[in-house]
C-alpha atoms as a PDB file:
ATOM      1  CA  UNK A   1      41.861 -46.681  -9.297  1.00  0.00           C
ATOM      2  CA  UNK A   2      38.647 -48.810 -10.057  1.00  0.00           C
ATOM      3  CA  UNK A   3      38.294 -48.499  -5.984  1.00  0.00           C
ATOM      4  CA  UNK A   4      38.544 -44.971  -5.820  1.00  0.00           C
ATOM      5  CA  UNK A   5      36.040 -44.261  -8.382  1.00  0.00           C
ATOM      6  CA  UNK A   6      33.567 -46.694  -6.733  1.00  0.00           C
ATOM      7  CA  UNK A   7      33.790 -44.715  -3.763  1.00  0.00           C
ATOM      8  CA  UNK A   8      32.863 -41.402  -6.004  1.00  0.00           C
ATOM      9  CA  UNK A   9      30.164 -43.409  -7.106  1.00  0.00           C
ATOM     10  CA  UNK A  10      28.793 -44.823  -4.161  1.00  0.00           C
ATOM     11  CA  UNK A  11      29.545 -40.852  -2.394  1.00  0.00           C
ATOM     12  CA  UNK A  12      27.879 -39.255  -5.083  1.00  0.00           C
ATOM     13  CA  UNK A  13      24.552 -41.085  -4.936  1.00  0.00           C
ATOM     14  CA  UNK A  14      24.741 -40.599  -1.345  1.00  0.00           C
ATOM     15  CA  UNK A  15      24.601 -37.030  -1.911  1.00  0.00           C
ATOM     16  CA  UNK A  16      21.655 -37.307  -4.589  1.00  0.00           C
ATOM     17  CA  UNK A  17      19.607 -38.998  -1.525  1.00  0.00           C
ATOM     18  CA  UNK A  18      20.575 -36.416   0.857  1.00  0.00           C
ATOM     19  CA  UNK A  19      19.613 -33.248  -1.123  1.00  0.00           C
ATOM     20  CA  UNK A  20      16.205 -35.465  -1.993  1.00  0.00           C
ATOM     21  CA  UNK A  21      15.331 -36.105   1.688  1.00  0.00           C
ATOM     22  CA  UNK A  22      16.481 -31.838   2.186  1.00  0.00           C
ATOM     23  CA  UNK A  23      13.790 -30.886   0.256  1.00  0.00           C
ATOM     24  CA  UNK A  24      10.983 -33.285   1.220  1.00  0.00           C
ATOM     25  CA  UNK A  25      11.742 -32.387   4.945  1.00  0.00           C
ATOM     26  CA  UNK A  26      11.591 -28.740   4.246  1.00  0.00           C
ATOM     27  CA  UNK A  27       8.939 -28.477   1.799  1.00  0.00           C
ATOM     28  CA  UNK A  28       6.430 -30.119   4.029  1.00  0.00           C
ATOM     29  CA  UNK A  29       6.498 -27.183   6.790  1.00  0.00           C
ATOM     30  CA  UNK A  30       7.837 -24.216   4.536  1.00  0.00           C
ATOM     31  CA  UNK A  31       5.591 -21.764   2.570  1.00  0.00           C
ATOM     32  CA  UNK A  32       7.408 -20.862  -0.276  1.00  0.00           C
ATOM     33  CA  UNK A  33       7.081 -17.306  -1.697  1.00  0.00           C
ATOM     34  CA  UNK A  34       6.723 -16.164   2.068  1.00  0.00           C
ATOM     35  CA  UNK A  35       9.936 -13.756   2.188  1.00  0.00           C
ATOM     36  CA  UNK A  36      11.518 -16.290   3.690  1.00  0.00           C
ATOM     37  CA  UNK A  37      15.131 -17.547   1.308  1.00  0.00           C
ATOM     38  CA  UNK A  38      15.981 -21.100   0.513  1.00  0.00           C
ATOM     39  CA  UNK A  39      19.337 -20.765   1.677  1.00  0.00           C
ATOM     40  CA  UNK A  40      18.974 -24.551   3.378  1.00  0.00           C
ATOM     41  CA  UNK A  41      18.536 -26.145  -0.216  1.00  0.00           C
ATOM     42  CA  UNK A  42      22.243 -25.969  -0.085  1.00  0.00           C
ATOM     43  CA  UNK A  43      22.961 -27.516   2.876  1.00  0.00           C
ATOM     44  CA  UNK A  44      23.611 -30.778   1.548  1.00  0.00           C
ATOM     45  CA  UNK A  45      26.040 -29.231  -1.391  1.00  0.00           C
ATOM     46  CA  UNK A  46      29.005 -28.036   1.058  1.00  0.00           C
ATOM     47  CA  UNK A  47      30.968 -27.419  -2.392  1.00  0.00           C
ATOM     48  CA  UNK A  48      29.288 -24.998  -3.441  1.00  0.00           C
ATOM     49  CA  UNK A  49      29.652 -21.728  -2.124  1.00  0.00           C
ATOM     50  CA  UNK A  50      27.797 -17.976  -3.037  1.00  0.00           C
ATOM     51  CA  UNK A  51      29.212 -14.259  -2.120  1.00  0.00           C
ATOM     52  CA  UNK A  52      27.888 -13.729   1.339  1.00  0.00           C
ATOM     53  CA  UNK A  53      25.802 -10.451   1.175  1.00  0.00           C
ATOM     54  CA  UNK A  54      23.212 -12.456  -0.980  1.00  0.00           C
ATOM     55  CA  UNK A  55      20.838 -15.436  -0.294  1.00  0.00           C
ATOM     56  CA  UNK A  56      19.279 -18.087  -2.471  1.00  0.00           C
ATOM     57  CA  UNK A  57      15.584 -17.535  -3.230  1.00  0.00           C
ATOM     58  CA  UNK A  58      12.797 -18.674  -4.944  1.00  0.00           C
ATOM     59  CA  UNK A  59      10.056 -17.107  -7.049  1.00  0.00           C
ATOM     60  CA  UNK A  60       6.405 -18.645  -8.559  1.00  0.00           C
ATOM     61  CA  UNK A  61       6.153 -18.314 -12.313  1.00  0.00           C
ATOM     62  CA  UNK A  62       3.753 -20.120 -14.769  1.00  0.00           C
ATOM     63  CA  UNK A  63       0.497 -19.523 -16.263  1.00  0.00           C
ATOM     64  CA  UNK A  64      -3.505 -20.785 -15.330  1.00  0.00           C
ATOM     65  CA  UNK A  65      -2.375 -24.089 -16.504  1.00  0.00           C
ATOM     66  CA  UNK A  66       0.537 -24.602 -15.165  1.00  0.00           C
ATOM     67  CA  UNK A  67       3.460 -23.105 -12.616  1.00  0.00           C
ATOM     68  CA  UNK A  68       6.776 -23.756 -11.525  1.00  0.00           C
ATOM     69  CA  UNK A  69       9.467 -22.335  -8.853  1.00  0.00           C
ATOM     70  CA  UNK A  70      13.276 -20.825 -10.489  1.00  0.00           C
ATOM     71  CA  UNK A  71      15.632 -19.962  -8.313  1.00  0.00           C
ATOM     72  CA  UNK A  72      17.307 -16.240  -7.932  1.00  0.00           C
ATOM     73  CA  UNK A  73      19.489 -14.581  -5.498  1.00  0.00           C
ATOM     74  CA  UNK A  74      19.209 -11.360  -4.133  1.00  0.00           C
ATOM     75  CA  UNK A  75      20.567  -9.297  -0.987  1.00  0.00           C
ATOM     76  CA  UNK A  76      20.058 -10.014   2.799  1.00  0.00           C
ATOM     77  CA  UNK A  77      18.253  -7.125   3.241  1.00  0.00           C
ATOM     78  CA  UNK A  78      16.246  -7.239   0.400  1.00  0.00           C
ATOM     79  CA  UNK A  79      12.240  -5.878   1.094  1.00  0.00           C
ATOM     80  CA  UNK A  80      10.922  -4.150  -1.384  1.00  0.00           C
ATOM     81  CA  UNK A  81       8.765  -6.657  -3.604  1.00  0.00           C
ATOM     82  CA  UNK A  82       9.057  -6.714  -7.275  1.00  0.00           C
ATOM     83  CA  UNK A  83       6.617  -5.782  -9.650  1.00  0.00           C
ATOM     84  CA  UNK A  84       7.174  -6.614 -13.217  1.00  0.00           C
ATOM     85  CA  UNK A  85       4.890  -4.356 -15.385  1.00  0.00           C
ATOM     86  CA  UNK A  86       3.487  -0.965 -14.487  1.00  0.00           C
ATOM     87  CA  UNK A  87       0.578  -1.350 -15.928  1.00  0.00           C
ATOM     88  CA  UNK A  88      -1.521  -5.005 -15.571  1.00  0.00           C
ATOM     89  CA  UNK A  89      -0.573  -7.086 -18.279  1.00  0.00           C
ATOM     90  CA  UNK A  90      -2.773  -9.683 -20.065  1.00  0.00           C
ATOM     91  CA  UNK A  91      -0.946 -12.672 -21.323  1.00  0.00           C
ATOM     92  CA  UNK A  92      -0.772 -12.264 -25.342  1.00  0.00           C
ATOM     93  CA  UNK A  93      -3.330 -14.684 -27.359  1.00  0.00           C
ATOM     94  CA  UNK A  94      -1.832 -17.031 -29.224  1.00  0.00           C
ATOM     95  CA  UNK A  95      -5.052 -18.418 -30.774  1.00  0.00           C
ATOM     96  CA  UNK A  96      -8.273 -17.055 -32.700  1.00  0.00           C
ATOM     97  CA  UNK A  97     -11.692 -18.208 -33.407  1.00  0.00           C
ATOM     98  CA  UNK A  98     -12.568 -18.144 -37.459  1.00  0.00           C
ATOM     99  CA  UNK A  99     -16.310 -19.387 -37.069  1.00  0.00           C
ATOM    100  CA  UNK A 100     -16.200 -22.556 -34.474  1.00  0.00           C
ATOM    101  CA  UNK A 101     -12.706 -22.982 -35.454  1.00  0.00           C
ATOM    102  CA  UNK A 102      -9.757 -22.247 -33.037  1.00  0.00           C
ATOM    103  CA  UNK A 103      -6.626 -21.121 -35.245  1.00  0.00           C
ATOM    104  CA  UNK A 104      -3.136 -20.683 -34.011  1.00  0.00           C
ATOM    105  CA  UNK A 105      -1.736 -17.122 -34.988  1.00  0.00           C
ATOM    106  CA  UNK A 106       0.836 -16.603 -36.758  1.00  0.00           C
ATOM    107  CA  UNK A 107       4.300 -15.625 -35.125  1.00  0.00           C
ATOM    108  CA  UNK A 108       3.847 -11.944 -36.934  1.00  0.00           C
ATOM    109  CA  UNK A 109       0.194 -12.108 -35.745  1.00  0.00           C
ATOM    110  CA  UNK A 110       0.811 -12.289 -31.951  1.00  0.00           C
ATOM    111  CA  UNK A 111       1.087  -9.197 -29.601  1.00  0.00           C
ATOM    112  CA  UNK A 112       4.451  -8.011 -28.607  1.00  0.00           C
ATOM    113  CA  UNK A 113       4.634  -8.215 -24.571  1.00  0.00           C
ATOM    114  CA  UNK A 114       5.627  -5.185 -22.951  1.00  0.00           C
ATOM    115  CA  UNK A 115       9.300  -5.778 -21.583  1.00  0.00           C
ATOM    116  CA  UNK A 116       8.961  -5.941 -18.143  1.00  0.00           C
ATOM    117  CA  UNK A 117      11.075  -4.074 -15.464  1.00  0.00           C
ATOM    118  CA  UNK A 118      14.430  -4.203 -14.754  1.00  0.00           C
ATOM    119  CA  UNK A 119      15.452  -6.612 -11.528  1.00  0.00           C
ATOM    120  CA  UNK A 120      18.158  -6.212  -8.994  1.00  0.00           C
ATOM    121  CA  UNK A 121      19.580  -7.783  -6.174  1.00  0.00           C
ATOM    122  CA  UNK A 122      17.527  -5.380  -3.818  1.00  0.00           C
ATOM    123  CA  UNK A 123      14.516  -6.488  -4.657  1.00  0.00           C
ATOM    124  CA  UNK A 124      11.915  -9.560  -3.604  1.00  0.00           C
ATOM    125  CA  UNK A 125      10.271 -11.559  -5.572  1.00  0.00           C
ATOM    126  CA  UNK A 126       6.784 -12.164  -3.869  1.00  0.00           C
ATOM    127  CA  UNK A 127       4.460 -12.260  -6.961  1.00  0.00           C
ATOM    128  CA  UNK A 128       4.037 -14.977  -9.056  1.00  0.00           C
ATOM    129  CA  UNK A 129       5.765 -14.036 -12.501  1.00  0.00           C
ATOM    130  CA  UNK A 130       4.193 -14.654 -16.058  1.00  0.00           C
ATOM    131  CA  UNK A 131       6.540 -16.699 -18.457  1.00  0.00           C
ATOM    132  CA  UNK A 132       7.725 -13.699 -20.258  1.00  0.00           C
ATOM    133  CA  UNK A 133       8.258 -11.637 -16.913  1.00  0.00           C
ATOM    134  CA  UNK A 134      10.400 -14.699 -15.677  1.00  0.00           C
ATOM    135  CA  UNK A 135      12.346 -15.021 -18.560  1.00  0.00           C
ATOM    136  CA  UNK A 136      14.350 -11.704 -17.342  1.00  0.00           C
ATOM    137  CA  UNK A 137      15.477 -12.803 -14.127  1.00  0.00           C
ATOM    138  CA  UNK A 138      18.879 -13.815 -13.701  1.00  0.00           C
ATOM    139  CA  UNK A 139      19.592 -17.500 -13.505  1.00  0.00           C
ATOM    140  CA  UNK A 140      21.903 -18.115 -10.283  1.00  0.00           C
ATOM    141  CA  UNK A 141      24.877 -19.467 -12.159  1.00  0.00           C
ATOM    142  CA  UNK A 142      26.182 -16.218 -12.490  1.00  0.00           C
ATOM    143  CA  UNK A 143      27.095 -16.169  -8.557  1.00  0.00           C
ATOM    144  CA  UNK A 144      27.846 -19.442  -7.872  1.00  0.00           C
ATOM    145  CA  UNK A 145      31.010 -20.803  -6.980  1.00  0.00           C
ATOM    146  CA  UNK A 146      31.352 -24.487  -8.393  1.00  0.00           C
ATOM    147  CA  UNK A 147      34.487 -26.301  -8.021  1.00  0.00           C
ATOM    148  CA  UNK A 148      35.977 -27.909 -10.941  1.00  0.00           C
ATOM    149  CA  UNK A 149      35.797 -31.651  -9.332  1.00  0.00           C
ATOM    150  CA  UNK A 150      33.924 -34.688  -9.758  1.00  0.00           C
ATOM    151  CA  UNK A 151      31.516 -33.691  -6.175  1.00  0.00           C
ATOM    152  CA  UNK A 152      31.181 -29.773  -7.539  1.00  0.00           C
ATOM    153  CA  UNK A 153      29.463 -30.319 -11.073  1.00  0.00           C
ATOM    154  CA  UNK A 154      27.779 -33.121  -9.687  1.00  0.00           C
ATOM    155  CA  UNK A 155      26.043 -31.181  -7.098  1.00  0.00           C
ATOM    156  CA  UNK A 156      25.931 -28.577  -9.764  1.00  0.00           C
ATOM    157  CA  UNK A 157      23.484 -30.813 -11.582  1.00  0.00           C
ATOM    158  CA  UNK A 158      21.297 -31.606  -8.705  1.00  0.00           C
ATOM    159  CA  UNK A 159      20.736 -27.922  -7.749  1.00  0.00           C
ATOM    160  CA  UNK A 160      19.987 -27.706 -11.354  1.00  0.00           C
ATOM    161  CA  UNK A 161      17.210 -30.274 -10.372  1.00  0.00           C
ATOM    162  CA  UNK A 162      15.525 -28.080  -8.012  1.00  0.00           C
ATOM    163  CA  UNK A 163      12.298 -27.162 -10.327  1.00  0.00           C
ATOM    164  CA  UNK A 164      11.577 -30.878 -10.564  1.00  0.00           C
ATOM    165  CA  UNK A 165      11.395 -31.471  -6.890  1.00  0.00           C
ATOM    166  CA  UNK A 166       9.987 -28.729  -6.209  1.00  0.00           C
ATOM    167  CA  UNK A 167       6.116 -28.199  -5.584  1.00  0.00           C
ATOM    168  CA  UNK A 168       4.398 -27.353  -9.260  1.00  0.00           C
ATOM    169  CA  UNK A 169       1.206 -26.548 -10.216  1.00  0.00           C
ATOM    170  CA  UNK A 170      -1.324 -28.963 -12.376  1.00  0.00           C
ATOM    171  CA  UNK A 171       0.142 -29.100 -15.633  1.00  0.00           C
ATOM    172  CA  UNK A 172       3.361 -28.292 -14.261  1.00  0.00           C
ATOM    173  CA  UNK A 173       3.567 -32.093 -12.939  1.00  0.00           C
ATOM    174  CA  UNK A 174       4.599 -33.550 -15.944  1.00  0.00           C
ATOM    175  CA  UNK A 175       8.319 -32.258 -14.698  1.00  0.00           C
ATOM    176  CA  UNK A 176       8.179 -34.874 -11.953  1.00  0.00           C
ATOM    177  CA  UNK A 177      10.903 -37.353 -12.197  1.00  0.00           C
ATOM    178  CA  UNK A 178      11.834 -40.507 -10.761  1.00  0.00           C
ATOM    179  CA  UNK A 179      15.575 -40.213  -9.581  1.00  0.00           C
ATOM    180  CA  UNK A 180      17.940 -43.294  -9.179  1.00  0.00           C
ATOM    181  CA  UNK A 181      20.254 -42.297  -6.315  1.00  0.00           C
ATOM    182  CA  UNK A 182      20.796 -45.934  -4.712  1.00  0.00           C
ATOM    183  CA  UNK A 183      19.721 -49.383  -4.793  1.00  0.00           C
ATOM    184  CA  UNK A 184      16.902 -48.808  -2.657  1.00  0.00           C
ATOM    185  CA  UNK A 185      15.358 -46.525  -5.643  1.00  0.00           C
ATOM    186  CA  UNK A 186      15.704 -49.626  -8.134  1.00  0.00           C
ATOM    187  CA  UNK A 187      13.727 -51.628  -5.892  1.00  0.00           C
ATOM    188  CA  UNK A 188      11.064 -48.750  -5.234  1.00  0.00           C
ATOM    189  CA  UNK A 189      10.927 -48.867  -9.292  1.00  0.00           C
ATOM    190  CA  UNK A 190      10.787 -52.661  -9.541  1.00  0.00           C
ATOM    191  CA  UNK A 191       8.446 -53.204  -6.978  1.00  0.00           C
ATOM    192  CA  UNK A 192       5.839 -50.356  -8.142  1.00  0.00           C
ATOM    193  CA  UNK A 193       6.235 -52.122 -11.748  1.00  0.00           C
ATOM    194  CA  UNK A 194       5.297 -55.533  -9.970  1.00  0.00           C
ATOM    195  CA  UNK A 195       2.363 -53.906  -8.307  1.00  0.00           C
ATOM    196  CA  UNK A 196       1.090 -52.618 -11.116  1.00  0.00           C
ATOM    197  CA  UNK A 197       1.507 -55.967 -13.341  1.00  0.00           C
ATOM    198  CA  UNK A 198      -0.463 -57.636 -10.848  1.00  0.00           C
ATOM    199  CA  UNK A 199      -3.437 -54.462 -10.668  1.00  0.00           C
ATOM    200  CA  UNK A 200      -2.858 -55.311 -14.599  1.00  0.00           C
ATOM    201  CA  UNK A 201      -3.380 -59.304 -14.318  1.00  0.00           C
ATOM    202  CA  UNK A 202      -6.079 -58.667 -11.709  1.00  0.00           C
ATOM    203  CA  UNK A 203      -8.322 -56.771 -13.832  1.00  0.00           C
ATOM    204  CA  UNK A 204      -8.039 -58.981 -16.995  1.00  0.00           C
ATOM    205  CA  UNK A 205      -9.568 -61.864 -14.730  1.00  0.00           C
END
């Protein structure tokens, strides 16, 4: 028993790697937001499976300071682009000036956003989406088939995982995370702490 679930172990942080190294190899030559899906990001996660008339996607949403990619599904055939207010839509204030002073309104003080429109499968995201906007897309978990094992929820949780390793946008980068798939990670960690103890020793000299 102990052997088998080293093996999970050992398998499952082989899989971690794998769906790291998938993204880094894609991201470099693909332009997301492009039309094009993200149907490779599950490549390396064979147990998971989605109905076949839809594909994987992913849509920009943030603000000046910040952005992010979610993921989303919708059909094959899927052109027309989305667009999620009729009218432009400025992002609500959440702060006011009283003299030189900058003061942070009230929840009753704030202006309602308009609710944006309805998605569906047949249409493309192509637009970067305001938080509120983004906040009405289905999340993918809906369609996805996860097995009920030990390899299923795990790669469950690295798909989950997806935002971090994706590109993001200045403020956005506080997301990135340092993930511990295999020994060789440990060392990467120990070895940029030893570098950066000596920067540390150098400079106090």
């Amino acid at each position: 028993m102990e052997q088998q679930d080293k093996n999970i172990g050992t398998l499952l942080g082989d899989i971690g790697c794998e769906f790291r190294r998938n993204i880094d190899a894609h991201i470099k030559e693909y332009q997301l937001q492009k039309g094009n899906d993200v149907e490779w990001l599950l490549e390396p996660l064979d147990a998971i499976k989605h109905p076949a008339d839809i594909v994987i996607d992913a849509f920009q949403y943030g603000s000046r300071w910040e952005s992010f990619y979610q993921l989303y599904f919708h059909d094959k055939n899927a052109t027309m682009p989305y667009v999620a207010y009729d009218m432009p839509f400025k992002e609500p204030s959440l702060t006011k000036m009283v003299g030189n002073t900058i003061i942070f309104l009230e929840p009753k003080e704030i202006e309602e956003a308009p609710t944006p429109n309805a998605y569906n499968k047949t249409i493309i995201i192509k637009e970067p989406l305001d938080y509120h906007a983004a906040n009405y897309i289905p999340l993918i978990w809906k369609d996805l088939i996860v097995p009920f094992t030990e390899i299923g929820i795990w790669q469950a949780v690295l798909l989950n995982e997806t935002e971090a390793l994706f590109p993001k946008g200045w403020h956005g980068n506080y997301l990135n995370k340092t993930y511990i798939f295999s020994k060789e990670d440990i060392q990467l960690i120990s070895d940029g702490c030893k570098g950066l103890i000596q920067k540390c020793s150098n400079r106090e000299r």
